[in-house]
Protein backbone atom coordinates (compact mmCIF):
# COMPACT_ATOMS: atom_id res chain seq x y z
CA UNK A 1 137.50 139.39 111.04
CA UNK A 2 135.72 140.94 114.23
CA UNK A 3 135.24 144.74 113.40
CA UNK A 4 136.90 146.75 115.89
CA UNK A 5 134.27 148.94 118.82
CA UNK A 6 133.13 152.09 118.28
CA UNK A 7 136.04 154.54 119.38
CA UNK A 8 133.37 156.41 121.33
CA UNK A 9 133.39 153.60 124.01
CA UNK A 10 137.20 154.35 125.05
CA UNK A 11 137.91 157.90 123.76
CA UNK A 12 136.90 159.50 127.03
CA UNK A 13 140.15 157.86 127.80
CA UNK A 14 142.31 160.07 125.82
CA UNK A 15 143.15 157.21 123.21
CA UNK A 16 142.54 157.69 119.49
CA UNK A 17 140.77 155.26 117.84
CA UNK A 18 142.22 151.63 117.54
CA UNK A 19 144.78 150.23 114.45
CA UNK A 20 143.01 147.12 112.99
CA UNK A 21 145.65 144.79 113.41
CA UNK A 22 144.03 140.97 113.98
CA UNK A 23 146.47 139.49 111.39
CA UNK A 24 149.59 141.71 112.04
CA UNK A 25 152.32 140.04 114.06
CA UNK A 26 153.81 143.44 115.06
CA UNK A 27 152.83 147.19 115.42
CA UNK A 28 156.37 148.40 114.58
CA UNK A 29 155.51 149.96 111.55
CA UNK A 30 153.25 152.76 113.31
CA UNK A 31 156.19 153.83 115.27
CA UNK A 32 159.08 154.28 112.60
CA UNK A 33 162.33 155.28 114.40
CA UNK A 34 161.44 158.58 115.61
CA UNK A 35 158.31 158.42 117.84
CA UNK A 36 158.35 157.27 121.07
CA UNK A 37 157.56 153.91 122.13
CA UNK A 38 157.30 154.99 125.79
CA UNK A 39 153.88 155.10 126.81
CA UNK A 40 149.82 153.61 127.96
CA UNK A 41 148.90 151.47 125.24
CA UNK A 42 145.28 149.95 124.66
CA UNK A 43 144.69 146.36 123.19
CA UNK A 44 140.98 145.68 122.10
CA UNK A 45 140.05 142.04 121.87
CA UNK A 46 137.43 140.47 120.43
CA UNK A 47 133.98 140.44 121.85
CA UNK A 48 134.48 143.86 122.85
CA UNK A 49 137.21 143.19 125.55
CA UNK A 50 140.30 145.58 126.65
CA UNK A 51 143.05 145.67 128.03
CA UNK A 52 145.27 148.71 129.22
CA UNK A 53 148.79 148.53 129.67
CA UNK A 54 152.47 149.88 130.02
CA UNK A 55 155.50 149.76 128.55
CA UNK A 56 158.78 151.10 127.71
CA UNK A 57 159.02 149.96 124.46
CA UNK A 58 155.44 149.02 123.31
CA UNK A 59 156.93 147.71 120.08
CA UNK A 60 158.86 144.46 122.09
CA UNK A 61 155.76 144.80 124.89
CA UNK A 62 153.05 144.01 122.09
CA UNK A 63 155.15 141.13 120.43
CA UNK A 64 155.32 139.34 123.73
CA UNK A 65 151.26 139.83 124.01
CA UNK A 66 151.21 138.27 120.14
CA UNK A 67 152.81 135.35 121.14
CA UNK A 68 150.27 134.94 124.16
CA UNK A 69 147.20 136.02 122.31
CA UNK A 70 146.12 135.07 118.91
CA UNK A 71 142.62 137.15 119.34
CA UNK A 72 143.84 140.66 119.55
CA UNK A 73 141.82 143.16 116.87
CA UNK A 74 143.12 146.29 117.50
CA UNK A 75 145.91 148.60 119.02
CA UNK A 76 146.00 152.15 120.38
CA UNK A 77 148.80 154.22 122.07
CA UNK A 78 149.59 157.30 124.54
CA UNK A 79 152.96 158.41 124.53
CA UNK A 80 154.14 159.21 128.53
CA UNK A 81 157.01 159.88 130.15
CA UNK A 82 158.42 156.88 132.02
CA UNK A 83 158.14 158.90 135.35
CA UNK A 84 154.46 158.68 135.18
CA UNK A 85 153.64 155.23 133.88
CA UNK A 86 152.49 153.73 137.00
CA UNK A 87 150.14 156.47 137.90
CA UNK A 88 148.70 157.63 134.31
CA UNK A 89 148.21 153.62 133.76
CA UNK A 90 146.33 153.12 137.16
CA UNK A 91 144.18 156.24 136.40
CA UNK A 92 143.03 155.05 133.29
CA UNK A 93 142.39 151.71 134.40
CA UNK A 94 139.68 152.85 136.92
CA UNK A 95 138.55 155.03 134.55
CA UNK A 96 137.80 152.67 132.25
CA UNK A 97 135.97 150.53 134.92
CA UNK A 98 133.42 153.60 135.37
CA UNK A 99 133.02 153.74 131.78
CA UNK A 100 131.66 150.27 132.28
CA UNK A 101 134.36 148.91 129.81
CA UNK A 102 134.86 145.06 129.98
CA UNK A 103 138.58 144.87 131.31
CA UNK A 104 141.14 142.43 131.47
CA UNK A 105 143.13 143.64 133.99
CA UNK A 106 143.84 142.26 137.39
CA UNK A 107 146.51 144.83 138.48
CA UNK A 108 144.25 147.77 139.63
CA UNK A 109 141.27 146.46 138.19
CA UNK A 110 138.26 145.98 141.38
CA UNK A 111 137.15 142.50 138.88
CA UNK A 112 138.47 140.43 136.88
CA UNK A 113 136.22 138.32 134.21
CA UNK A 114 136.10 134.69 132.87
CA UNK A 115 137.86 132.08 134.25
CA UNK A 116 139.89 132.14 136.63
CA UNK A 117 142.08 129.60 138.88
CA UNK A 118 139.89 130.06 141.74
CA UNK A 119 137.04 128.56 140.03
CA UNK A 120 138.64 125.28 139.53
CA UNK A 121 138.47 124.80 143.52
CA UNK A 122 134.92 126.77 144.00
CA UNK A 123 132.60 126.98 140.72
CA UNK A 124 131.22 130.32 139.90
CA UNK A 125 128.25 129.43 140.49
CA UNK A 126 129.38 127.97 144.13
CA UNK A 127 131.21 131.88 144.44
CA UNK A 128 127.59 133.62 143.90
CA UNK A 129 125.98 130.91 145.71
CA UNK A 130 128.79 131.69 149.08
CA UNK A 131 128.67 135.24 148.14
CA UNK A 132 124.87 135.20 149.20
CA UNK A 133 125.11 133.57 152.15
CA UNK A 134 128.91 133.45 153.51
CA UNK A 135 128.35 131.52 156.89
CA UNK A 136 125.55 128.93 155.54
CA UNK A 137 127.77 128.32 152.90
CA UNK A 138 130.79 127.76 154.83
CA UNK A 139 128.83 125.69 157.54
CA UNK A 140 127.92 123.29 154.99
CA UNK A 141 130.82 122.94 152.77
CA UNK A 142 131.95 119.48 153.87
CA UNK A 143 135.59 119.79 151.97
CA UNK A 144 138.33 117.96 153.54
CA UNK A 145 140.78 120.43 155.19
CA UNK A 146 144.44 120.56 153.45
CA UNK A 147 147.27 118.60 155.19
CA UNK A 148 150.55 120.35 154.85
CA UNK A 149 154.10 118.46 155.51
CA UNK A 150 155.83 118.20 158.09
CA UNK A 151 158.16 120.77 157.76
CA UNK A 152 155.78 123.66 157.19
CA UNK A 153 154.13 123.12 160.45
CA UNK A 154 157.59 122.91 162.29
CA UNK A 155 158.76 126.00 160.65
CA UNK A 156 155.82 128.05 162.70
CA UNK A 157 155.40 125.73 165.69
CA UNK A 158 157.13 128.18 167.94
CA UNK A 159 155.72 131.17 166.73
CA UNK A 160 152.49 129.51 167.35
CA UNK A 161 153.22 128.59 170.73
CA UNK A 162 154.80 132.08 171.31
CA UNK A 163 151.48 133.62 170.57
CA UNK A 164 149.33 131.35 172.47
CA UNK A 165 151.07 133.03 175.51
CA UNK A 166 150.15 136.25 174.68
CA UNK A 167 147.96 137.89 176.55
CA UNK A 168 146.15 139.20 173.55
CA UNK A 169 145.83 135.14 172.00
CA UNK A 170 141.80 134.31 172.66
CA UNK A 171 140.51 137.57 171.43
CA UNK A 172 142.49 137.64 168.57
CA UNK A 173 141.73 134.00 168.00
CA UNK A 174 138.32 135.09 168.30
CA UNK A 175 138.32 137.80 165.42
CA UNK A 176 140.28 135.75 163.02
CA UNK A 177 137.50 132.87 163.64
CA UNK A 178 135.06 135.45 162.81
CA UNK A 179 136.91 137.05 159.51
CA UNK A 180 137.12 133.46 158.23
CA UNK A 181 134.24 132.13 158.84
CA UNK A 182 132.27 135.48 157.53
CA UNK A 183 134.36 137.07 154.87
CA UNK A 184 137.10 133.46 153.04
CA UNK A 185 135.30 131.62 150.23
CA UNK A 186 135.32 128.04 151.44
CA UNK A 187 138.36 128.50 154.01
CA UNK A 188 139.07 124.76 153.80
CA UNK A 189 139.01 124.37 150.08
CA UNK A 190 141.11 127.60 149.31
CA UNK A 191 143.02 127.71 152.30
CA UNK A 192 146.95 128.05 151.87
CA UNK A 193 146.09 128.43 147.67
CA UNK A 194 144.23 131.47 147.76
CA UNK A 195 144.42 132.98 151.85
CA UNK A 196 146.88 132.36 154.32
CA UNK A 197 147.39 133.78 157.75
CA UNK A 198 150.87 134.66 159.38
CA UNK A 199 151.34 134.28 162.79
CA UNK A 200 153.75 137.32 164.41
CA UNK A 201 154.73 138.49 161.61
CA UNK A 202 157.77 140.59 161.19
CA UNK A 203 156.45 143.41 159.68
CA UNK A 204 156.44 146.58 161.60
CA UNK A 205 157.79 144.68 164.38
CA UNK A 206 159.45 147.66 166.31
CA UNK A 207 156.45 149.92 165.95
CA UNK A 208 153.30 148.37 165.49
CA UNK A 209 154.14 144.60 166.03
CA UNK A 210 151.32 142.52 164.87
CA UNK A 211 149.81 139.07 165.79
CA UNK A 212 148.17 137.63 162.97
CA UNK A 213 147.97 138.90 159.32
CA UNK A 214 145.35 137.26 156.75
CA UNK A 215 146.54 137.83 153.20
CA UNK A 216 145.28 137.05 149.75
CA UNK A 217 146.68 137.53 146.71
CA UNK A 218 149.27 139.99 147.01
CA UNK A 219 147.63 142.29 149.67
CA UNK A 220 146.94 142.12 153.58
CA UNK A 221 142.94 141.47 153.97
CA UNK A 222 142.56 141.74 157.65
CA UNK A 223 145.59 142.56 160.17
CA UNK A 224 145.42 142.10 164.46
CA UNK A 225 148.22 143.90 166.36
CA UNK A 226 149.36 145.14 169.55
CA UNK A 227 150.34 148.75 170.69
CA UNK A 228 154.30 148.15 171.71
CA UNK A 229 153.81 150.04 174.52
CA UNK A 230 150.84 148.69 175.82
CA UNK A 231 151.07 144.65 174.89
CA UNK A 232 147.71 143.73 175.95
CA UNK A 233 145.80 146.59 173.99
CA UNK A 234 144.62 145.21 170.60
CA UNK A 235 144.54 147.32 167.07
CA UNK A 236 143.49 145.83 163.96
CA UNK A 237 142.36 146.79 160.52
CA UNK A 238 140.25 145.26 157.77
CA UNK A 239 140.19 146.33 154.37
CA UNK A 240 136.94 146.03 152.45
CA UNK A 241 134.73 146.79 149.41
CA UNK A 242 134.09 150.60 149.22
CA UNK A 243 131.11 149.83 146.51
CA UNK A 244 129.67 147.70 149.04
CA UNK A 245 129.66 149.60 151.99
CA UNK A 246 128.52 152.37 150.66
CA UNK A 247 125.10 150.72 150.29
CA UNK A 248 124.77 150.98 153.97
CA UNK A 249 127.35 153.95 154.96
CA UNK A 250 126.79 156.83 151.93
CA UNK A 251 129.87 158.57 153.38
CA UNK A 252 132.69 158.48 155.31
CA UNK A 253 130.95 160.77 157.79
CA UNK A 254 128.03 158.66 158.22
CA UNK A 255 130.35 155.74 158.99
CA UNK A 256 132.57 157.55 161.41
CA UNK A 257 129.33 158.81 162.95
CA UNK A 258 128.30 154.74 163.77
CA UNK A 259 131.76 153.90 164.33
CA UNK A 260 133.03 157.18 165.96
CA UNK A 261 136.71 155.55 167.42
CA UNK A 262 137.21 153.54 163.32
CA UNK A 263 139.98 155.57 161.47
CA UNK A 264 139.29 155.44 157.65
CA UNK A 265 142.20 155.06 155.36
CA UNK A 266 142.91 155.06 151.59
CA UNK A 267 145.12 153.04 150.62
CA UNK A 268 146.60 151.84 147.02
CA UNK A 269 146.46 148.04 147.19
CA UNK A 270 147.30 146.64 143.56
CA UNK A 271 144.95 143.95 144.19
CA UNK A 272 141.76 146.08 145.26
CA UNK A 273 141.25 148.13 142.49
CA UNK A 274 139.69 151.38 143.13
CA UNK A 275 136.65 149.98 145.25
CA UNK A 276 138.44 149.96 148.57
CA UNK A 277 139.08 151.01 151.97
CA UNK A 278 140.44 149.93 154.97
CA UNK A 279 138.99 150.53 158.25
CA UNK A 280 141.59 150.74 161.31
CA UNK A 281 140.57 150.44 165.26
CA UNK A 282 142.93 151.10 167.93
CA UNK A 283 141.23 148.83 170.73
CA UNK A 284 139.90 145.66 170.60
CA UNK A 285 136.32 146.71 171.41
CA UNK A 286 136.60 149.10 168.71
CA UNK A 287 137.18 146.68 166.20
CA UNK A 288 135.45 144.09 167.24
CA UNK A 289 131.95 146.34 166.50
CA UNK A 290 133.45 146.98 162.89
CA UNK A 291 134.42 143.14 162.56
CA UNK A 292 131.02 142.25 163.56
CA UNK A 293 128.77 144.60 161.41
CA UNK A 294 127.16 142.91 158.76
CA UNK A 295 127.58 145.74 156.54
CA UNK A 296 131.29 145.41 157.03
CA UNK A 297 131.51 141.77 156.81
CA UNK A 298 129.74 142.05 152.96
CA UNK A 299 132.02 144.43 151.82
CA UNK A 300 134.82 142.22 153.51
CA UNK A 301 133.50 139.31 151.49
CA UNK A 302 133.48 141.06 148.19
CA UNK A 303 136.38 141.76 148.43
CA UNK A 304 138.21 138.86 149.63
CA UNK A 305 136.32 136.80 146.56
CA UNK A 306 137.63 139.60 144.13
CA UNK A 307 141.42 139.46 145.29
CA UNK A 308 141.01 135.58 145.39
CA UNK A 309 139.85 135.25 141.87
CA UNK A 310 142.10 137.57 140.81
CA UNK A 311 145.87 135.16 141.37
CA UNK A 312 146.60 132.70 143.67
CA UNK A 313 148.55 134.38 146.69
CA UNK A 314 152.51 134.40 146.90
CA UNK A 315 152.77 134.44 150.56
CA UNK A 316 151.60 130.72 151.34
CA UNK A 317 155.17 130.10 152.42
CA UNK A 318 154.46 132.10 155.70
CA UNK A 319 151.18 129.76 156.58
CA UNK A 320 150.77 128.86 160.06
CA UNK A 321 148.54 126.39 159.45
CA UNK A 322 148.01 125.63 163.36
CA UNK A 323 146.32 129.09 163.78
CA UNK A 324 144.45 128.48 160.80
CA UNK A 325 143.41 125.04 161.75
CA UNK A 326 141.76 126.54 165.12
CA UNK A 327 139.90 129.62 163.17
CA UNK A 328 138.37 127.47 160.17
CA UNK A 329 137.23 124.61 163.20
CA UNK A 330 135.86 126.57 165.61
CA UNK A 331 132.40 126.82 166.12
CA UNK A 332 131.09 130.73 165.45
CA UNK A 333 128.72 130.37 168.62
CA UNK A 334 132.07 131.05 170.30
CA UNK A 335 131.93 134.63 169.22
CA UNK A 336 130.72 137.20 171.92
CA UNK A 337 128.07 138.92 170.32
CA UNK A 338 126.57 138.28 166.66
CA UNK A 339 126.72 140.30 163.65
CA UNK A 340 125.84 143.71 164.57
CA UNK A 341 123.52 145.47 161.61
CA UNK A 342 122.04 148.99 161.23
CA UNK A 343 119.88 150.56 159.00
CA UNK A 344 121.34 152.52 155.63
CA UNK A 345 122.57 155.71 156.59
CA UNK A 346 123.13 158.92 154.51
């Protein structure tokens, strides 16, 4: 039997220290019929591993993690009220990232660890290897691209042709080329699996239509647009690694002083965990500086690999695969202007 970690590692956390239970089926006996069963709980595994949860009624919740696991050593509890779940669990989630605790998670987590379904298309070691060097890698990965039926293609043919006649089509062409080709993990290997990109999308239609959304995961990555009053004025937003830009930009303010026309938001993507931050332009040479940054294209990167290792995303039924085919073949000596890069600021 694996003796349980010091409670010191995850009382910061507000949890008391961990029930052995490795051999117990159920933890029904430290709840009786009169305390709650509403609440955060806190499985340990072994090797030091955690995992932080919610539930209603932990009693049925842990019985279902039983059945799944056969390694869990030990069991803590918070009692909450059911109003607060969500946020007390995604508090104490990052929290336990700072603490450098070795999570399980994927919901709110920034990693996730061991294997993962991503690495049966791109090896870990091929991840670190493309996480180096994004473009080389992608230049030389000489994967066969995906063929999709028929009747995926049809579905988005129109749409496709639709935005070809926008006047907005080559410069957002252009951006997507260089998102994919700088910031997807082998775009042909993991294409419609792990990323997909929508082509006018519904969303927002009536007051920010859009023109191409690349997701992954559960979660928009990088977003082009249009102003609705103005069709032929671009917006877009990317959302990126705050831990990794913040090894060039310190601050916000030393971000918005490079990029003085970039709106910052902070959002509450499930996928991102607590490292992120999406960066919002409304013109298209506005962006295009962000897009093209290399600071902003690593943080980009991390990102993308950590959602992508993370689940496999659920939106590849809105793939137009004929936009993707032209951003993952074109040439990046189409671009404009190269990677801008600055020195770290503070």
């Amino acid at each position: 039997m694996s003796p349980l970690s010091s409670p010191d590692r995850y009382a910061p956390l507000g949890f008391p220290p961990a029930e052995p239970i490795s051999t117990l089926r159920s933890v029904a006996h430290l709840f009786g019929s009169s305390k709650s069963r509403c609440g955060i709980y806190l499985l340990e595994f072994t090797g030091e591993r955690f995992y932080i949860g919610q539930a209603v009624d932990v009693v049925r919740r842990f019985g279902q993690h039983r059945k799944n696991y056969d390694d869990i050593s030990g069991f803590s509890f918070i009692p909450t009220q059911r109003g607060s779940l969500d946020q007390i669990e995604r508090d104490l989630i990052q929290k336990a990232e700072l603490l450098s605790l070795l999570i399980l998670n994927t919901v709110h987590a920034s990693n996730v660890f061991g294997e993962t379904d991503l690495d049966m298309v791109l090896s870990q070691e091929e991840q670190a290897e493309w996480l180096s060097s994004p473009v080389r890698f992608n230049k030389g990965d000489t994967a066969a691209p995906i063929a999709l039926p028929a009747a995926q293609l049809e579905r988005f043919s129109k749409q496709f042709h639709r935005l070809k006649e926008h006047p907005l089509y080559t410069s957002a062409s252009e951006l997507l080329t260089t998102y994919v080709h700088h910031c997807i993990p082998a775009p042909k290997r993991t294409e419609y699996s792990f990323w997909v990109v929508s082509c006018l999308p519904a969303t927002n239609r009536n007051t920010w239509p859009r023109l191409l959304c690349v997701s992954a995961g559960v979660m928009e990555l990088l977003v082009l647009g249009y102003h609705k009053d103005a069709p032929s004025t671009l917006w877009g937003f990317v959302t990126v690694a705050s831990d990794v830009l913040s090894g060039t930009f310190k601050t916000d303010k030393s971000f918005m002083d490079f990029f003085p026309s970039t709106e910052i938001i902070r959002r509450q993507y499930r996928d991102a965990g607590q490292h992120q931050v999406t960066l919002w332009a409304a013109d298209e040479q506005s962006f295009a500086a962000i897009l093209r940054h290399k600071a902003v294209q690593q943080a980009a990167a991390a990102l993308a690999l950590r959602v992508m290792r993370k689940r496999a995303t659920i939106y590849s039924k809105f793939h137009c695969k004929h936009v993707a085919n032209h951003a993952i073949g074109t040439n990046l000596s189409v671009s404009r202007a190269p990677a801008l890069q600055a020195p770290a600021t503070g």
